[in-house]
N, C-alpha and C. Protein backbone atom coordinates (compact mmCIF):
# COMPACT_ATOMS: atom_id res chain seq x y z
N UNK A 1 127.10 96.63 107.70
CA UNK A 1 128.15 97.44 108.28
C UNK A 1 128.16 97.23 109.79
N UNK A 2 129.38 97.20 110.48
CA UNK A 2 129.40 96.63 111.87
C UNK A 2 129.58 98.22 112.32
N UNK A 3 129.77 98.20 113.99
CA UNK A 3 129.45 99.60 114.66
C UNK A 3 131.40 99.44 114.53
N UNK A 4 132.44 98.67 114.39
CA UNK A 4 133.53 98.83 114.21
C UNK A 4 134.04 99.78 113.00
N UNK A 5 133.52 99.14 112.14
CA UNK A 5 133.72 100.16 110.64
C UNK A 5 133.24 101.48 111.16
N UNK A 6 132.22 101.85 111.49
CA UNK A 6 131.76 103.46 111.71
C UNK A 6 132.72 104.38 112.92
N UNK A 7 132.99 103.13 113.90
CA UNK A 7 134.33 104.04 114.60
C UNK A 7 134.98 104.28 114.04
N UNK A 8 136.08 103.34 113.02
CA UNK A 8 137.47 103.65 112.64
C UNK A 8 137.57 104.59 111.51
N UNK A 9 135.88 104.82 110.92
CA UNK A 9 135.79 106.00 109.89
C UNK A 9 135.61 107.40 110.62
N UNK A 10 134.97 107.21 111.65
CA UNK A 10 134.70 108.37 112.65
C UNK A 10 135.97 108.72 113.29
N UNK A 11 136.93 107.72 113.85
CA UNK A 11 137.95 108.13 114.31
C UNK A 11 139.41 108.84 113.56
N UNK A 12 138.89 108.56 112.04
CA UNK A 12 140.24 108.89 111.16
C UNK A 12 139.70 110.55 110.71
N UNK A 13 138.23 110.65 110.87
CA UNK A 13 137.50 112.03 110.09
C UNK A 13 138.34 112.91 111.69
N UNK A 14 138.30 112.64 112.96
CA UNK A 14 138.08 113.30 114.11
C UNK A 14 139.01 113.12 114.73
N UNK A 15 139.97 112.65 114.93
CA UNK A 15 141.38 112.07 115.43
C UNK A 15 141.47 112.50 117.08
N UNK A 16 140.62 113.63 117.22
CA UNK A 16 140.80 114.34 118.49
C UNK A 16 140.18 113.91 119.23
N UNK A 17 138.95 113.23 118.94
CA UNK A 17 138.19 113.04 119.64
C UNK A 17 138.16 111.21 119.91
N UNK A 18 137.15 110.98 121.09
CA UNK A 18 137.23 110.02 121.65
C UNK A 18 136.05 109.40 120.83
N UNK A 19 135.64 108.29 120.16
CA UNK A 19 134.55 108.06 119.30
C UNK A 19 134.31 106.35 119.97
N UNK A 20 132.98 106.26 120.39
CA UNK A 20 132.37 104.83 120.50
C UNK A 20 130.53 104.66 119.76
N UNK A 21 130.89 103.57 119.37
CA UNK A 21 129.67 103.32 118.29
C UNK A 21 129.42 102.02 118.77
N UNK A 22 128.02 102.24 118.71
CA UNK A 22 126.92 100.81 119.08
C UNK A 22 126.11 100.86 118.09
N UNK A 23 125.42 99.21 117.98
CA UNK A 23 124.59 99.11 116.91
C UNK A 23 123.74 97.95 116.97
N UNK A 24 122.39 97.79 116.48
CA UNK A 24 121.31 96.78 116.56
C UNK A 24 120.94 96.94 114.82
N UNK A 25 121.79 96.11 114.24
CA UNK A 25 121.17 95.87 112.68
C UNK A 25 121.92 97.11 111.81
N UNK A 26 121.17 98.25 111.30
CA UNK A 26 121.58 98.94 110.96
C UNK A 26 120.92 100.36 111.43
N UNK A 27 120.47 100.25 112.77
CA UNK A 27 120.30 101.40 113.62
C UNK A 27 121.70 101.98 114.23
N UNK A 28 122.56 102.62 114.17
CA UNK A 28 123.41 103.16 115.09
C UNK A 28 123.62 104.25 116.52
N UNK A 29 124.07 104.13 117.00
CA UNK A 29 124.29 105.07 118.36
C UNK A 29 126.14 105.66 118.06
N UNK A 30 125.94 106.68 117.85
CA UNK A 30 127.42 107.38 117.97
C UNK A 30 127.56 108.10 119.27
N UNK A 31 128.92 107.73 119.67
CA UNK A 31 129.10 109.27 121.36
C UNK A 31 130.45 109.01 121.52
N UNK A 32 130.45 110.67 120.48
CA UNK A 32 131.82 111.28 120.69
C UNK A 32 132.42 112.59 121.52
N UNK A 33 133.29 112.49 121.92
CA UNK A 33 133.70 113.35 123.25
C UNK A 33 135.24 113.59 122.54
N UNK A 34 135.10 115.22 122.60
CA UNK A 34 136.05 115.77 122.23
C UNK A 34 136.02 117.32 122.64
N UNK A 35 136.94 118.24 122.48
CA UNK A 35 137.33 119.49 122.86
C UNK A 35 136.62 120.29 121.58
N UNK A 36 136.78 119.62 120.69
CA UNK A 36 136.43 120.14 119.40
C UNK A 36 134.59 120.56 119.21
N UNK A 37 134.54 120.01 120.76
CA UNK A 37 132.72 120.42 119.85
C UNK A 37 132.53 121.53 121.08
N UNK A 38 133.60 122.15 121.85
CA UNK A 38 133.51 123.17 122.59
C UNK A 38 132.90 124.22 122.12
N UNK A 39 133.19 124.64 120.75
CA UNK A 39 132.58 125.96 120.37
C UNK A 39 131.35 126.00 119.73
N UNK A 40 131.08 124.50 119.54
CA UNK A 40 129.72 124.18 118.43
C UNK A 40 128.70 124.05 119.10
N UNK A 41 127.34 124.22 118.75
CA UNK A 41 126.02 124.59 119.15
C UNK A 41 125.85 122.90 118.75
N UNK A 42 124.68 122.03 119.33
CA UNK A 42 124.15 120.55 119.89
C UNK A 42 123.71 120.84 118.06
N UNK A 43 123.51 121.49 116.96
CA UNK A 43 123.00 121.36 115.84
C UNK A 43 124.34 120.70 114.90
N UNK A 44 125.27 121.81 114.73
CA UNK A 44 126.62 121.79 114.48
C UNK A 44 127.23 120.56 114.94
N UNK A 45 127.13 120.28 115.90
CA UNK A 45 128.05 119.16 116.55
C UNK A 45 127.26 117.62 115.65
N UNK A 46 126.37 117.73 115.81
CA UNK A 46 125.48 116.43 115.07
C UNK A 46 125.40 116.86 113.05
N UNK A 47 125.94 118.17 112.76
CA UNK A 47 125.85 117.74 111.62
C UNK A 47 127.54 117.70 110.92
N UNK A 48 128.46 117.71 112.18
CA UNK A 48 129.76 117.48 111.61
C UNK A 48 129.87 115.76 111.84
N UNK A 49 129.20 115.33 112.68
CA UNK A 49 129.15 113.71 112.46
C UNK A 49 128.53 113.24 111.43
N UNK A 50 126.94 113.59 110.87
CA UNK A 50 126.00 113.38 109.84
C UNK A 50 127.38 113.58 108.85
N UNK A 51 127.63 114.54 108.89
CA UNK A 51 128.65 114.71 107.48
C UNK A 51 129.73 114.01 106.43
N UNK A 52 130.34 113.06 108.25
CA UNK A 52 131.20 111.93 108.01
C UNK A 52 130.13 110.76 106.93
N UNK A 53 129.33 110.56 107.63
CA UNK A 53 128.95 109.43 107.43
C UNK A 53 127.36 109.34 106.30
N UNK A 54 127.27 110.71 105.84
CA UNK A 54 126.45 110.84 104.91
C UNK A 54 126.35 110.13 103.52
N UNK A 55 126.87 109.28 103.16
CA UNK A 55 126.87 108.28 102.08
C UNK A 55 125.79 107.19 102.38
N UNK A 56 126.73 106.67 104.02
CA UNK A 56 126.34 105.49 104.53
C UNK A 56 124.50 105.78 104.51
N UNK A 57 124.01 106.91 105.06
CA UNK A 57 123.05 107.31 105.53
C UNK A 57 122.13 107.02 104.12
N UNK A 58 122.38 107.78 102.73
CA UNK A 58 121.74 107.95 101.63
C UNK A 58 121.55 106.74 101.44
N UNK A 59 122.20 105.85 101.51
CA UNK A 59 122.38 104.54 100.64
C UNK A 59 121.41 103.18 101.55
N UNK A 60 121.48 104.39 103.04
CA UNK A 60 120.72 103.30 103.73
C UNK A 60 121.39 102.28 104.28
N UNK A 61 122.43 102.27 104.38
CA UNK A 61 123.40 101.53 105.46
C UNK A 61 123.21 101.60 106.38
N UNK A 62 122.76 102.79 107.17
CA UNK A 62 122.51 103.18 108.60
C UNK A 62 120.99 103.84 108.44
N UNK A 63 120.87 103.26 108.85
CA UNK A 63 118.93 103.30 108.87
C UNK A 63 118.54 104.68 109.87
N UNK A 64 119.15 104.27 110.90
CA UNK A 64 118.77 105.27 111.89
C UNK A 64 119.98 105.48 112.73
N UNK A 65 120.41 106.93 112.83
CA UNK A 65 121.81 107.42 114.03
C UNK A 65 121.52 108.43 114.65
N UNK A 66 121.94 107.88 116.38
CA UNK A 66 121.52 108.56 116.78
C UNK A 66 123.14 109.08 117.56
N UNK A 67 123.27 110.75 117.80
CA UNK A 67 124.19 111.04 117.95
C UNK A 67 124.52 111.76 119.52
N UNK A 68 125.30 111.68 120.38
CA UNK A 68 125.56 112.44 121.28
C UNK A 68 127.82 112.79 120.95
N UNK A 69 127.28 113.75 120.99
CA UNK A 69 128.49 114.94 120.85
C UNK A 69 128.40 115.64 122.47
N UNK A 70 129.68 115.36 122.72
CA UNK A 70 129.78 116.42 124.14
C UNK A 70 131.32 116.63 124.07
N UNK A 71 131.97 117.50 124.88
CA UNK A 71 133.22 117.84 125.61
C UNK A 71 133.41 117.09 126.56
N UNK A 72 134.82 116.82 126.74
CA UNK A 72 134.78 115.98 128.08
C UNK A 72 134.03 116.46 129.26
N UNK A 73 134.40 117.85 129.37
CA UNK A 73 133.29 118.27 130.82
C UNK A 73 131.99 117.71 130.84
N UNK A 74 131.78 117.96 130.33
CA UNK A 74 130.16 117.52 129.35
C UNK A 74 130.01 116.10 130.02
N UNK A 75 131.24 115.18 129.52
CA UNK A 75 131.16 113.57 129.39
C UNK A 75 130.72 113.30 130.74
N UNK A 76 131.91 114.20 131.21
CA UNK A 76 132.22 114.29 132.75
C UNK A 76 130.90 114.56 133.76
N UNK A 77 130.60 115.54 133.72
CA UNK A 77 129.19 115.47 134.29
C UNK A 77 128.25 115.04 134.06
N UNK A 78 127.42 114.25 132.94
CA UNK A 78 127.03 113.22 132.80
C UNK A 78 126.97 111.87 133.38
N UNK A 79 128.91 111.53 133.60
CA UNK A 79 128.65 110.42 134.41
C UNK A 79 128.84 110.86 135.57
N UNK A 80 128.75 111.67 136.09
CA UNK A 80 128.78 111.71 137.48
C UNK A 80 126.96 112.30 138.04
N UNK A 81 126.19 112.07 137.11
CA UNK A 81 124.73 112.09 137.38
C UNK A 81 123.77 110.72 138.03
């Protein structure tokens, strides 16, 4: 599975949000930035992504994901660190 496939599945589950995916084999890196994880607690936010992609995970497609969920503010101050 390429880190392309996991965006365009991430991006059709989340539409709102901004979704980029990296990958080494079948380790992944997800970081999505959206408004939508405004009200959600750093647990919540990582298990509405796990959720998408929980097949991939069982079956062992994705070995290891690692997730950052933020708000744009969030994004925002981040890169400005």
């Amino acid at each position: 599975m390429q880190a392309e496939d996991v965006q365009k599945r991430l991006a059709e589950a989340l539409p709102e949000c901004e979704i980029e995916v990296q990958n080494d084999g079948n380790r992944f890196l997800v970081v999505a930035v959206g408004e939508r994880f405004a009200e959600l607690n750093r647990v919540k936010r990582q298990q509405l992504i796990y959720g998408e992609l929980e097949d991939l995970l069982a079956e062992g497609t994705i070995h290891a994901l690692t997730i950052r969920a933020m708000t744009p503010q969030e994004w925002q101050a981040r890169q400005s660190q």
